[in-house]
Protein backbone atom coordinates (compact mmCIF):
# COMPACT_ATOMS: atom_id res chain seq x y z
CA UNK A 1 92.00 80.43 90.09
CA UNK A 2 90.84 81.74 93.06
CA UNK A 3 91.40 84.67 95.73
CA UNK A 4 90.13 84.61 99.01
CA UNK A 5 90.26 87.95 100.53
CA UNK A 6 91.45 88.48 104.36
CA UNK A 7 88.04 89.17 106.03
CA UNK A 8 87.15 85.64 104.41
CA UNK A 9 90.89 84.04 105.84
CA UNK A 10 89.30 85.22 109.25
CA UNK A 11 86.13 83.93 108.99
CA UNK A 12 87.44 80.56 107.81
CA UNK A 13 90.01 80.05 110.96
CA UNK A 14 87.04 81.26 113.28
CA UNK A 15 84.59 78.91 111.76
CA UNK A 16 81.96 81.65 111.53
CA UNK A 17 78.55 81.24 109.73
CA UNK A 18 80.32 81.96 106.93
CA UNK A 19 83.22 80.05 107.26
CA UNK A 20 81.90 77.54 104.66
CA UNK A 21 81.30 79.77 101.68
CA UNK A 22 85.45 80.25 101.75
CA UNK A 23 86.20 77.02 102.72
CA UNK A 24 85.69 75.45 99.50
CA UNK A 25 87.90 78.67 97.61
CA UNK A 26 90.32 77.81 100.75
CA UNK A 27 90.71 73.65 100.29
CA UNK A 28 91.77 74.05 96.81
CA UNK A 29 94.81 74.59 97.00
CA UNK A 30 95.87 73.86 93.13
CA UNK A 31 94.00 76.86 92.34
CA UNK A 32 94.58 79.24 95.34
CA UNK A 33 96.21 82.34 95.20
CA UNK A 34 97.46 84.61 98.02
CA UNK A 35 98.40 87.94 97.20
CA UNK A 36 101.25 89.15 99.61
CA UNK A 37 99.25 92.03 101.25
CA UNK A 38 97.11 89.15 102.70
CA UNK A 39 99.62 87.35 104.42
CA UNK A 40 99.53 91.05 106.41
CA UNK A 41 96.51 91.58 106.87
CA UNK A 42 95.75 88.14 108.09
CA UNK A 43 98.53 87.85 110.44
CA UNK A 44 98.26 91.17 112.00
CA UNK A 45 95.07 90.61 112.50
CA UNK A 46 95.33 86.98 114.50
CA UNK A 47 98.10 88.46 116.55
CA UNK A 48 96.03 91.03 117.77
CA UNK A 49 93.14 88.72 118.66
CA UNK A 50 94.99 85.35 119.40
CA UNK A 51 99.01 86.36 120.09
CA UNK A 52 101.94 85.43 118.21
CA UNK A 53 102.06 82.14 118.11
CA UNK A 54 98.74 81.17 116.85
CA UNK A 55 99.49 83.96 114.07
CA UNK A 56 102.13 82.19 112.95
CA UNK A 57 100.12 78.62 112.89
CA UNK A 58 97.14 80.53 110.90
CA UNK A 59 99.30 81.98 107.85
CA UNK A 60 100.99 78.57 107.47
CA UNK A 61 97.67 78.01 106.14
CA UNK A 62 97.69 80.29 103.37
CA UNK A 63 101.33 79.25 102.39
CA UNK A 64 99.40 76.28 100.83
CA UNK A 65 98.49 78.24 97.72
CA UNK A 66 100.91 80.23 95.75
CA UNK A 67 101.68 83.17 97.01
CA UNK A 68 101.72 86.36 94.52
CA UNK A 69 103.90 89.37 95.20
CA UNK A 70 102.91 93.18 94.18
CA UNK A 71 104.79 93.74 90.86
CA UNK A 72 104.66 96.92 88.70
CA UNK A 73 101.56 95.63 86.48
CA UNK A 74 99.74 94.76 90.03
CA UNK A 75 100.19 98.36 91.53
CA UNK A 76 99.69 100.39 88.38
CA UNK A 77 96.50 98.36 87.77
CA UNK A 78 95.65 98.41 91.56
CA UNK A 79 95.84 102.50 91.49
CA UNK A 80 93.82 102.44 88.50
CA UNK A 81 90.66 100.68 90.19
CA UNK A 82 91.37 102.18 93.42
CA UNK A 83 90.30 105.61 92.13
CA UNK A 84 87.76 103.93 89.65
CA UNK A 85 86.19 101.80 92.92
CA UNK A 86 86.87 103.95 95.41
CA UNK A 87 89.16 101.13 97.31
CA UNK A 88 91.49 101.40 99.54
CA UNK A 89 95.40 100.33 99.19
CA UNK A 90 95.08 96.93 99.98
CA UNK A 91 91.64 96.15 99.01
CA UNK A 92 92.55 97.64 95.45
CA UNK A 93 95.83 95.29 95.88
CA UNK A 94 93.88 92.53 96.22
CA UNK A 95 91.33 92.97 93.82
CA UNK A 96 94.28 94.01 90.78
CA UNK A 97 95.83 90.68 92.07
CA UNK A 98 92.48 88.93 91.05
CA UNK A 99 92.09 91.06 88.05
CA UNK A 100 95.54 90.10 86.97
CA UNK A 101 95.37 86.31 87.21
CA UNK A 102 92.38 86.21 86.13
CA UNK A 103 91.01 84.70 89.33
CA UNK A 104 87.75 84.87 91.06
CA UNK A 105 87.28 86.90 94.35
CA UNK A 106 85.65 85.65 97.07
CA UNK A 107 84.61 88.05 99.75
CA UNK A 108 81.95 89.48 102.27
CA UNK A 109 83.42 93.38 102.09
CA UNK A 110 80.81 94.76 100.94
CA UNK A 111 82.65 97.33 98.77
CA UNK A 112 83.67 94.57 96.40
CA UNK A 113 79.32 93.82 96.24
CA UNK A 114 78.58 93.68 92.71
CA UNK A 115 82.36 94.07 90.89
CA UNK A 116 83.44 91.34 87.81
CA UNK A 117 85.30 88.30 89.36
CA UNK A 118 83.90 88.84 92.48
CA UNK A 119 81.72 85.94 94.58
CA UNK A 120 80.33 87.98 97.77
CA UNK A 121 78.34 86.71 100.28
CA UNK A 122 77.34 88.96 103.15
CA UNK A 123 78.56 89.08 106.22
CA UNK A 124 76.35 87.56 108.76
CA UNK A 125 76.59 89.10 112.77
């Protein structure tokens, strides 16, 4: 299973240089998961730079893998590595959702450099 994390949502719909490390974590959609906090993040985040609309067509996109709400074992878990990682809410959300599933992470925030589960790649300017 696999988790793509929001920065790597964004670089994927802006076709950045590193659009292509996520894409393949992206395309398969059998084994994509999409915790809840990303569908947030990733919308707020192409409303601000593209409007409403195209926010709306971008998260469609990540309706194509299953999408996995916070639950009691994902928060207590999350808090835990939060204060172990030093993470913030919903970077710690994110990474308990991976944690929980068993699924890998694939990111380029640099704070997940280096954790188990975790394929990083970073970012390029």
């Amino acid at each position: 299973m696999n988790i793509v994390d929001s920065s790597g949502w964004l670089e994927y719909f802006a076709n950045t240089p590193n659009a292509d490390f996520f894409a393949s974590a992206i395309q398969d959609e059998a084994h994509l998961l999409v915790p809840v906090v990303c569908l947030y993040e990733v919308f707020k985040r192409l409303q601000q730079q593209r409007g409403k609309t195209a926010a709306f067509e971008g998260i469609s996109r990540l309706y194509r893998g299953k999408i996995v709400e916070i639950n009691e074992e994902i928060a207590l878990l999350a808090a835990q590595l939060s204060i172990e990682h030093k993470l913030a809410l919903a970077d710690s959300m994110i990474y308990s959702t991976a944690r929980t599933f068993n699924a890998i992470l694939w990111t380029q925030d640099v704070h997940f450099a280096g954790l188990e589960g975790v394929e990083f790649i970073k970012k390029q300017k």
